[in-house]
N, C-alpha and C. Protein backbone atom coordinates (compact mmCIF):
# COMPACT_ATOMS: atom_id res chain seq x y z
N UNK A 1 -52.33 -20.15 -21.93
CA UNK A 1 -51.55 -20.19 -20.73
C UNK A 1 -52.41 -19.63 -19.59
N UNK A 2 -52.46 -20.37 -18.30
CA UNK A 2 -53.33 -19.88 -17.61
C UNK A 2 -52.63 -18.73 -17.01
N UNK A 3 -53.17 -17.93 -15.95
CA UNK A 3 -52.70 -16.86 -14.95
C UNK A 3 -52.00 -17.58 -13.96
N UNK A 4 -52.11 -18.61 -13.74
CA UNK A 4 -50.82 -19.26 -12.76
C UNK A 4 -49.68 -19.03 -13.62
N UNK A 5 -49.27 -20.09 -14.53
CA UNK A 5 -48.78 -20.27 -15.27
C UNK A 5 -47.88 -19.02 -15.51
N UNK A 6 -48.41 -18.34 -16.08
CA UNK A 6 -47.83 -16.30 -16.26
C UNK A 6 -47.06 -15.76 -15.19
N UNK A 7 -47.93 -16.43 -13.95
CA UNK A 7 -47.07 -15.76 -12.63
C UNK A 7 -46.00 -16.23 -12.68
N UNK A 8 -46.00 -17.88 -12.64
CA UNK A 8 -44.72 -18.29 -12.41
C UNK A 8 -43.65 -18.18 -13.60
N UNK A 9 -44.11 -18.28 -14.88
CA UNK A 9 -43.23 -18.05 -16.09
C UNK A 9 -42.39 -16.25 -15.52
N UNK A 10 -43.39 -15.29 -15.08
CA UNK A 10 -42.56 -13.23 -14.88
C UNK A 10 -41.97 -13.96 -12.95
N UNK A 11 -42.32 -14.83 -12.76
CA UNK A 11 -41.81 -15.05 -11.03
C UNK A 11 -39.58 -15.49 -11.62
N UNK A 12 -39.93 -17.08 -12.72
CA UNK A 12 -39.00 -17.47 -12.98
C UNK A 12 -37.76 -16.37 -13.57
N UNK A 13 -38.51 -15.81 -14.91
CA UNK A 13 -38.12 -14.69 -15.12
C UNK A 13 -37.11 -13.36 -14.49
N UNK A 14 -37.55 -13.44 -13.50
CA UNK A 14 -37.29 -12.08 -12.49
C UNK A 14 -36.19 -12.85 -11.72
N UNK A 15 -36.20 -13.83 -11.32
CA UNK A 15 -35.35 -14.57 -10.31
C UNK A 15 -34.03 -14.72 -11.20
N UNK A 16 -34.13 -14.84 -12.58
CA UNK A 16 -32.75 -14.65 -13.66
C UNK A 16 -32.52 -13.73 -13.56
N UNK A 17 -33.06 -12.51 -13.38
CA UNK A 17 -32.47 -11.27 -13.91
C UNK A 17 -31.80 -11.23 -12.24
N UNK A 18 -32.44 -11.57 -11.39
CA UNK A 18 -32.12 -11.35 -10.28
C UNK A 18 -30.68 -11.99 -9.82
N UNK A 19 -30.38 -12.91 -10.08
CA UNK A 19 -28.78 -14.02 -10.60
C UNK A 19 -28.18 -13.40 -11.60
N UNK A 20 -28.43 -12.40 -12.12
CA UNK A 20 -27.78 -11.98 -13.34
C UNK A 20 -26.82 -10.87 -13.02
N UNK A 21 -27.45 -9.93 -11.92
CA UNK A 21 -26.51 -8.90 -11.39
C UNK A 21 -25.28 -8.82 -10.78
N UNK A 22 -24.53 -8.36 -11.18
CA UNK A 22 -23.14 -8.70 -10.83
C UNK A 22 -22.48 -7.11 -10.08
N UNK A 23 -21.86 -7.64 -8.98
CA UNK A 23 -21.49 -6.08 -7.83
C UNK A 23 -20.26 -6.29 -7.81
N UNK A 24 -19.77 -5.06 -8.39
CA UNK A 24 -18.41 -4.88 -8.35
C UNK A 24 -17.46 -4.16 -7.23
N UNK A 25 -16.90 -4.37 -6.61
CA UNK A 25 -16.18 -4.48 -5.68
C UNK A 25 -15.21 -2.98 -5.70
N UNK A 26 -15.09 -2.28 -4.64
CA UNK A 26 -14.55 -0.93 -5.03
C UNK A 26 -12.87 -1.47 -5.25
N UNK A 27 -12.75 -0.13 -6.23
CA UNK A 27 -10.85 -0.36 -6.72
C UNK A 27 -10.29 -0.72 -5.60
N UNK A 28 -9.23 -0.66 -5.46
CA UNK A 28 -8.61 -0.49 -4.49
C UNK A 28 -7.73 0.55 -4.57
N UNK A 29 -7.60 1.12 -3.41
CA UNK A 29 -6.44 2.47 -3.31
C UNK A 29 -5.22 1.98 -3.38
N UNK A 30 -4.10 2.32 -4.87
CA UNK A 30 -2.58 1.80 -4.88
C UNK A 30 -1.96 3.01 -4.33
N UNK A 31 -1.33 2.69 -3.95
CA UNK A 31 0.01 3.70 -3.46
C UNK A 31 1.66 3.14 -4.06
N UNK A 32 2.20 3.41 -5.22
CA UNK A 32 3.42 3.05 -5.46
C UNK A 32 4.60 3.74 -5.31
N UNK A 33 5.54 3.58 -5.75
CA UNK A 33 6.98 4.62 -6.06
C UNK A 33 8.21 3.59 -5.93
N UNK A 34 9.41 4.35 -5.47
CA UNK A 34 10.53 3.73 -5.14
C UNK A 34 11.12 4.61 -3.54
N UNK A 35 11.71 3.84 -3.50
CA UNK A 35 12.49 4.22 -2.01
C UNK A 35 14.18 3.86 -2.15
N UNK A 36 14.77 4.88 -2.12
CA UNK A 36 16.34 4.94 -1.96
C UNK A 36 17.18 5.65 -1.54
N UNK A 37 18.60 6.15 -1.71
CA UNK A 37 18.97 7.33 -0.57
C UNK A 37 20.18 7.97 -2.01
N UNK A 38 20.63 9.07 -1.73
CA UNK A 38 21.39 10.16 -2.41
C UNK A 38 22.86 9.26 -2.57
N UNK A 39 23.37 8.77 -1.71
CA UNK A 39 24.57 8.86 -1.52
C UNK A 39 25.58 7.32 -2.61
N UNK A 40 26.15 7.72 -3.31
CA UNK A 40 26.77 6.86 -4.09
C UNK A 40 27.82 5.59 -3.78
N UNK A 41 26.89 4.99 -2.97
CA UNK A 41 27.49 4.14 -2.39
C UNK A 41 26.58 2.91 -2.53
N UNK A 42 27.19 0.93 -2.43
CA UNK A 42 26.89 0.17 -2.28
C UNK A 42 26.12 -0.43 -1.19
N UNK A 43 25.10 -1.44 -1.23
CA UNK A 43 24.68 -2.09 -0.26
C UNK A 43 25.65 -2.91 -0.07
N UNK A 44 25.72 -3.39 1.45
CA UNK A 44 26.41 -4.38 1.48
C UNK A 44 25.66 -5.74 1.52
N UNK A 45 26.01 -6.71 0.90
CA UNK A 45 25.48 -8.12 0.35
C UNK A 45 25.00 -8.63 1.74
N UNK A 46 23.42 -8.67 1.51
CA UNK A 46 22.75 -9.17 2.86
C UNK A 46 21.56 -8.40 3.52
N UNK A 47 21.75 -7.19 2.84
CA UNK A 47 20.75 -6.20 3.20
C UNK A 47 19.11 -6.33 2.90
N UNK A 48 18.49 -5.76 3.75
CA UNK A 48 17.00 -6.02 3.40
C UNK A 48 16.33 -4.79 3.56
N UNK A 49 15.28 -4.31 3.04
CA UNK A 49 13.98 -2.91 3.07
C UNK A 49 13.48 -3.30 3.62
N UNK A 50 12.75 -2.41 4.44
CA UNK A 50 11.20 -2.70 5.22
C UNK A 50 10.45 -1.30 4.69
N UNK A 51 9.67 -1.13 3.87
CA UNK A 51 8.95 -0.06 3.38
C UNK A 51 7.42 -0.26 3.94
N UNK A 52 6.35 0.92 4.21
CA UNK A 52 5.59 0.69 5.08
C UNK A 52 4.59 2.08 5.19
N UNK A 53 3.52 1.93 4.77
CA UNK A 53 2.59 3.11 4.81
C UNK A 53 1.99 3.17 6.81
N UNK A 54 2.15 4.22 7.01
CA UNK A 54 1.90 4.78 8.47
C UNK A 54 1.12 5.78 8.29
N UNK A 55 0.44 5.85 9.89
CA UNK A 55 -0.36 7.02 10.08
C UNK A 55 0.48 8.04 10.46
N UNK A 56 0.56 9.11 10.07
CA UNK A 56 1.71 10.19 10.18
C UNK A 56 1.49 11.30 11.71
N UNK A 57 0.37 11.05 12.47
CA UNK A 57 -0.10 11.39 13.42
C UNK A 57 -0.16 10.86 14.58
N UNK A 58 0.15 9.12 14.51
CA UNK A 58 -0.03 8.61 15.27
C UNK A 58 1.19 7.56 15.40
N UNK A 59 2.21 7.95 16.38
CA UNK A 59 2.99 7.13 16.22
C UNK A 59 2.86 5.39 16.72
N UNK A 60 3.51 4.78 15.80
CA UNK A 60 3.39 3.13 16.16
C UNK A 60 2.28 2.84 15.04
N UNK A 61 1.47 3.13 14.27
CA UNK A 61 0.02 2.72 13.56
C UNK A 61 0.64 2.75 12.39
N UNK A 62 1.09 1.10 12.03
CA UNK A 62 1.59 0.82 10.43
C UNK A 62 0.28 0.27 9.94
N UNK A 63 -0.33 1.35 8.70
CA UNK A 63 -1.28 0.55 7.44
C UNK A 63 -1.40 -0.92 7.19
N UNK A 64 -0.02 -0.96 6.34
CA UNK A 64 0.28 -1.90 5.32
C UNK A 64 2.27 -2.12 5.75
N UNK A 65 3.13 -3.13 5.36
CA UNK A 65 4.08 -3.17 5.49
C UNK A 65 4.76 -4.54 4.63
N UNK A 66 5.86 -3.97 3.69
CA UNK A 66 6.68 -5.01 3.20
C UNK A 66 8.41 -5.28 3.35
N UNK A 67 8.38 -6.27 3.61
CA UNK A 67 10.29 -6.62 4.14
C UNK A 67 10.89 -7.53 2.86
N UNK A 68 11.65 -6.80 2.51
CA UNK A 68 12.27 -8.10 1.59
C UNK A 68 14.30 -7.79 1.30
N UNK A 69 14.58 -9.03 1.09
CA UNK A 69 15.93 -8.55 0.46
C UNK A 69 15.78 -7.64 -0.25
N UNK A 70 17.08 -6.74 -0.43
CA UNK A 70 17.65 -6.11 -1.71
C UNK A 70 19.08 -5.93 -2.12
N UNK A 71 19.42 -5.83 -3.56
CA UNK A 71 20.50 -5.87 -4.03
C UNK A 71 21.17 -4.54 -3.84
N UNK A 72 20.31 -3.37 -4.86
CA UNK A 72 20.77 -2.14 -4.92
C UNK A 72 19.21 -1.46 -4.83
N UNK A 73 19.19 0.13 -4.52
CA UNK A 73 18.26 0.99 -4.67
C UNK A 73 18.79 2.02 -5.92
N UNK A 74 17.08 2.53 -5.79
CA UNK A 74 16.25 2.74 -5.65
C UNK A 74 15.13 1.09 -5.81
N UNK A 75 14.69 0.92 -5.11
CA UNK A 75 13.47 0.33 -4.84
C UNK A 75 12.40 0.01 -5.30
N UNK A 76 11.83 -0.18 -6.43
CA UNK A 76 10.17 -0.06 -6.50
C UNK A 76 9.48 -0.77 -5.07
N UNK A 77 8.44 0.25 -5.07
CA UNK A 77 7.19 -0.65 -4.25
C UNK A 77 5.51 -0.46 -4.45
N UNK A 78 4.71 -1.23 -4.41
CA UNK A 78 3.17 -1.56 -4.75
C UNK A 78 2.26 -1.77 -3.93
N UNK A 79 1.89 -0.64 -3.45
CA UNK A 79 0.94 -1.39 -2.10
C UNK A 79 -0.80 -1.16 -2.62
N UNK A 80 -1.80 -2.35 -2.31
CA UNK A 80 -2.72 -2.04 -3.00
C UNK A 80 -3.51 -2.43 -1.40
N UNK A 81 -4.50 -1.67 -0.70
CA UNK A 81 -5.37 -1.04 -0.02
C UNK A 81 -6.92 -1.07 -0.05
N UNK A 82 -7.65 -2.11 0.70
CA UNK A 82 -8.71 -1.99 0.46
C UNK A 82 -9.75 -0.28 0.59
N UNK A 83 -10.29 0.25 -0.25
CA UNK A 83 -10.86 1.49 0.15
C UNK A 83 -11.51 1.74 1.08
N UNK A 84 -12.26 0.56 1.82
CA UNK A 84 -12.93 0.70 3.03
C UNK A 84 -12.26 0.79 4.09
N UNK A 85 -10.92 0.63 3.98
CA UNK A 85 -9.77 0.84 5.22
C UNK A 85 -9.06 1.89 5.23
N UNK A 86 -9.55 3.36 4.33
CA UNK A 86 -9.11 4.36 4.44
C UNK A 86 -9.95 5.51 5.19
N UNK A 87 -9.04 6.20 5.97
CA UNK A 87 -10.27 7.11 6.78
C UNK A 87 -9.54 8.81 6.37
N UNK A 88 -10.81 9.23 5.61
CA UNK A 88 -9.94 10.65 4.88
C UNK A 88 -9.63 11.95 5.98
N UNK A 89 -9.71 11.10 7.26
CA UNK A 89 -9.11 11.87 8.60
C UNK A 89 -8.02 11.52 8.79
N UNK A 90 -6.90 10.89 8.46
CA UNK A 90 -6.24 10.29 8.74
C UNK A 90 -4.86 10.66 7.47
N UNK A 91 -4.16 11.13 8.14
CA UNK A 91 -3.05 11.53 7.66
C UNK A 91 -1.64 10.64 7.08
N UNK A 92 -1.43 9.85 5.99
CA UNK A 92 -0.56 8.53 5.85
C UNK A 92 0.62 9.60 5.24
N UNK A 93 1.72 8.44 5.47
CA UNK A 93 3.08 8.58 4.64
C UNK A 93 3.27 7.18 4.66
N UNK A 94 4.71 7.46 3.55
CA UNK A 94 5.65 6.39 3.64
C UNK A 94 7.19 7.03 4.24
N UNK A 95 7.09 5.34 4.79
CA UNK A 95 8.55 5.10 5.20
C UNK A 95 9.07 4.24 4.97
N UNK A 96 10.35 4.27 5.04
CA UNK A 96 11.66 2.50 4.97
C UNK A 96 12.55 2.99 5.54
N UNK A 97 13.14 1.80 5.60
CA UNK A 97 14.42 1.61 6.16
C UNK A 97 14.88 0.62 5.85
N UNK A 98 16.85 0.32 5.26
CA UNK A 98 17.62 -0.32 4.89
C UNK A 98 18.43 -1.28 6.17
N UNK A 99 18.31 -2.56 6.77
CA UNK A 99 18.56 -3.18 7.68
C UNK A 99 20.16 -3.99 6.92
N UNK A 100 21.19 -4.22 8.09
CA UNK A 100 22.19 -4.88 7.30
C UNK A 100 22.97 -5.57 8.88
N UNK A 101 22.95 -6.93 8.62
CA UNK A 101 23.17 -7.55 9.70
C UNK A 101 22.18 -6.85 10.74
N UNK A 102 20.77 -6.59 10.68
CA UNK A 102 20.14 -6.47 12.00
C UNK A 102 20.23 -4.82 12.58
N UNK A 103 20.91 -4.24 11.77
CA UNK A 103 21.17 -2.67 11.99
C UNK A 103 20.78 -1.72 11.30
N UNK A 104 19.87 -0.80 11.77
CA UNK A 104 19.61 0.21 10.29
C UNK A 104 20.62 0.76 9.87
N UNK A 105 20.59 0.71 8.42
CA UNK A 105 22.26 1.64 8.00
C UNK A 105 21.23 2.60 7.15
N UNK A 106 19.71 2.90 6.81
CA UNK A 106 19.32 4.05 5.57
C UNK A 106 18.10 4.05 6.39
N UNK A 107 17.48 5.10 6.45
CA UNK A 107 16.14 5.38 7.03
C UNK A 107 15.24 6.53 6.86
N UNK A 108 14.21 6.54 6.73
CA UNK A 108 13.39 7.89 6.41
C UNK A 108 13.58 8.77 7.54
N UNK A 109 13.76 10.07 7.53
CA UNK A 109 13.51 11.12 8.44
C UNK A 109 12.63 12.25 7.83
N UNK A 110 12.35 12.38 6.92
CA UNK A 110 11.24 13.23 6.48
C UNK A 110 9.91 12.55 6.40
N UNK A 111 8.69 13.54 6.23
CA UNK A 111 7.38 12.57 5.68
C UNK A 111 7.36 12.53 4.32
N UNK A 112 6.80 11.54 3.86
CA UNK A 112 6.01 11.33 2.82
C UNK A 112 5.10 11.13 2.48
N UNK A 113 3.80 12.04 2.67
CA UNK A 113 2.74 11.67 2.63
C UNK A 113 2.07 11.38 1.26
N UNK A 114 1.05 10.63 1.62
CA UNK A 114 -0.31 9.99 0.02
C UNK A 114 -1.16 10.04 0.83
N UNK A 115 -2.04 9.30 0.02
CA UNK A 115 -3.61 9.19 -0.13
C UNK A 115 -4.32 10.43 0.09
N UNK A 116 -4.27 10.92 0.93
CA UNK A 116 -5.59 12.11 1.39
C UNK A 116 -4.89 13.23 0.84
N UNK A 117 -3.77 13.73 0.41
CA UNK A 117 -3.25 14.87 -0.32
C UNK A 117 -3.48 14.73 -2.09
N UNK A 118 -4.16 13.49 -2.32
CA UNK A 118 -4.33 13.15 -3.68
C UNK A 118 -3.37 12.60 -4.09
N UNK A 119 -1.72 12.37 -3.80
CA UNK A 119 -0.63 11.64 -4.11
C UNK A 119 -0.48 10.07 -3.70
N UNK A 120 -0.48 9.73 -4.55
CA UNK A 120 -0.36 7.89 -4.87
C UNK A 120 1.05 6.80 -5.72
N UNK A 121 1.54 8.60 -5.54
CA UNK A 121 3.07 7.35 -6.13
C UNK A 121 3.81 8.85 -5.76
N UNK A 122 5.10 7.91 -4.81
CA UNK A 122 5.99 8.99 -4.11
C UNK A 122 7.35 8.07 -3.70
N UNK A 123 8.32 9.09 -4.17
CA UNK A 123 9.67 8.74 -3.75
C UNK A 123 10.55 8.82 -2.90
N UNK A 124 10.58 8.21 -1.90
CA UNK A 124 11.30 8.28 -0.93
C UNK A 124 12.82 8.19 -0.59
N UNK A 125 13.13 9.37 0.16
CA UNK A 125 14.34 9.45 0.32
C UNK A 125 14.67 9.17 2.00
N UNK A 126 15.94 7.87 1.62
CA UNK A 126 16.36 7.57 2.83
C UNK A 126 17.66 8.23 3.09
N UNK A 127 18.12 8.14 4.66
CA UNK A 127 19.39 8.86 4.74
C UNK A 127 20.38 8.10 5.76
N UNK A 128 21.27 8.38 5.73
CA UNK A 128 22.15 7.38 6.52
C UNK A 128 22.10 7.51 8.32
N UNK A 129 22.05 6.14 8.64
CA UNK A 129 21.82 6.57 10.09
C UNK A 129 23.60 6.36 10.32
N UNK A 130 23.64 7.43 11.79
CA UNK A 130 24.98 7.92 12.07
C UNK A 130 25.28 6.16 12.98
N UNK A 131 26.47 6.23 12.87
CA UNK A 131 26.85 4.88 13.60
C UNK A 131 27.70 5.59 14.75
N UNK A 132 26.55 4.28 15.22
CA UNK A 132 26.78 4.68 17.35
C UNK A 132 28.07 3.68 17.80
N UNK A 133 28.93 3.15 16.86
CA UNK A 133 30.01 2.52 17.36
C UNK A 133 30.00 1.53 18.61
C-alpha cells in the first residue's frame, strides 16, 4: 500500500469516526404537580384552567402557559422547559386560575415557587375569588 493510499485509507477512517459522534441535547427542566382549591365544592360544567409558570419578580413575564377544559380538581400539570431558557437569577412560580363563563371563580394568591429553590413538582392552591356582583 503506498503512503497515499494510508493517508487516505486514516483520512477516510477519521471522517467515520467523525459521523459517528452523536450530541446529546440537554434534559430539559420539568416542572409538574397539580393545581386545585380546599373548598368542597363542584365545578360548574364549562369551566376551564389556565396554569402557568411566571417570573415571580416581574410582573406580566409568563415562562410557559397551559389553558384547557376541566371537569373536577385537583389538576395534574407537565411543563417541560428548555434548560437554556432558564436564568438561575430569576425567581419562577406557579400559578392558575379556574375561568367559568369568562370569569375567574379560583385563583392563586400565594407563590409557588420551582426551579431555582431546587423544587420541580408543587401543589397549588387556588382560592375563591369574592364575587363583585
Amino acid at each position: 500500500m503506498s503512503k497515499l493510499q494510508q493517508k487516505w485509507t486514516i483520512f477516510l477512517c477519521l471522517m467515520t469516526l467523525v459521523g459517528c459522534v452523536t450530541v446529546t441535547p440537554p434534559a430539559p427542566v420539568i416542572v409538574n404537580g397539580a393545581a386545585g382549591y380546599l373548598e368542597k365544592i363542584a365545578l360548574p360544567q364549562g369551566s376551564s384552567i389556565t396554569i402557568a409558570i411566571i417570573d415571580l419578580d416581574t410582573p406580566g413575564v409568563i415562562i410557559a402557559q397551559k389553558s384547557f377544559n376541566i371537569v373536577r380538581a385537583p389538576v395534574p400539570f407537565k411543563f417541560l422547559l428548555p434548560e437554556d431558557t432558564i436564568n438561575s437569577s430569576t425567581n419562577y412560580g406557579v400559578v392558575a386560575m379556574i375561568l367559568y363563563q369568562g370569569k375567574v371563580i379560583f385563583q392563586t394568591y400565594d407563590r409557588f415557587p420551582v426551579i431555582n429553590n431546587q423544587k420541580f413538582t408543587t401543589e397549588v392552591i387556588m382560592k375563591p375569588v369574592p364575587y363583585a356582583g
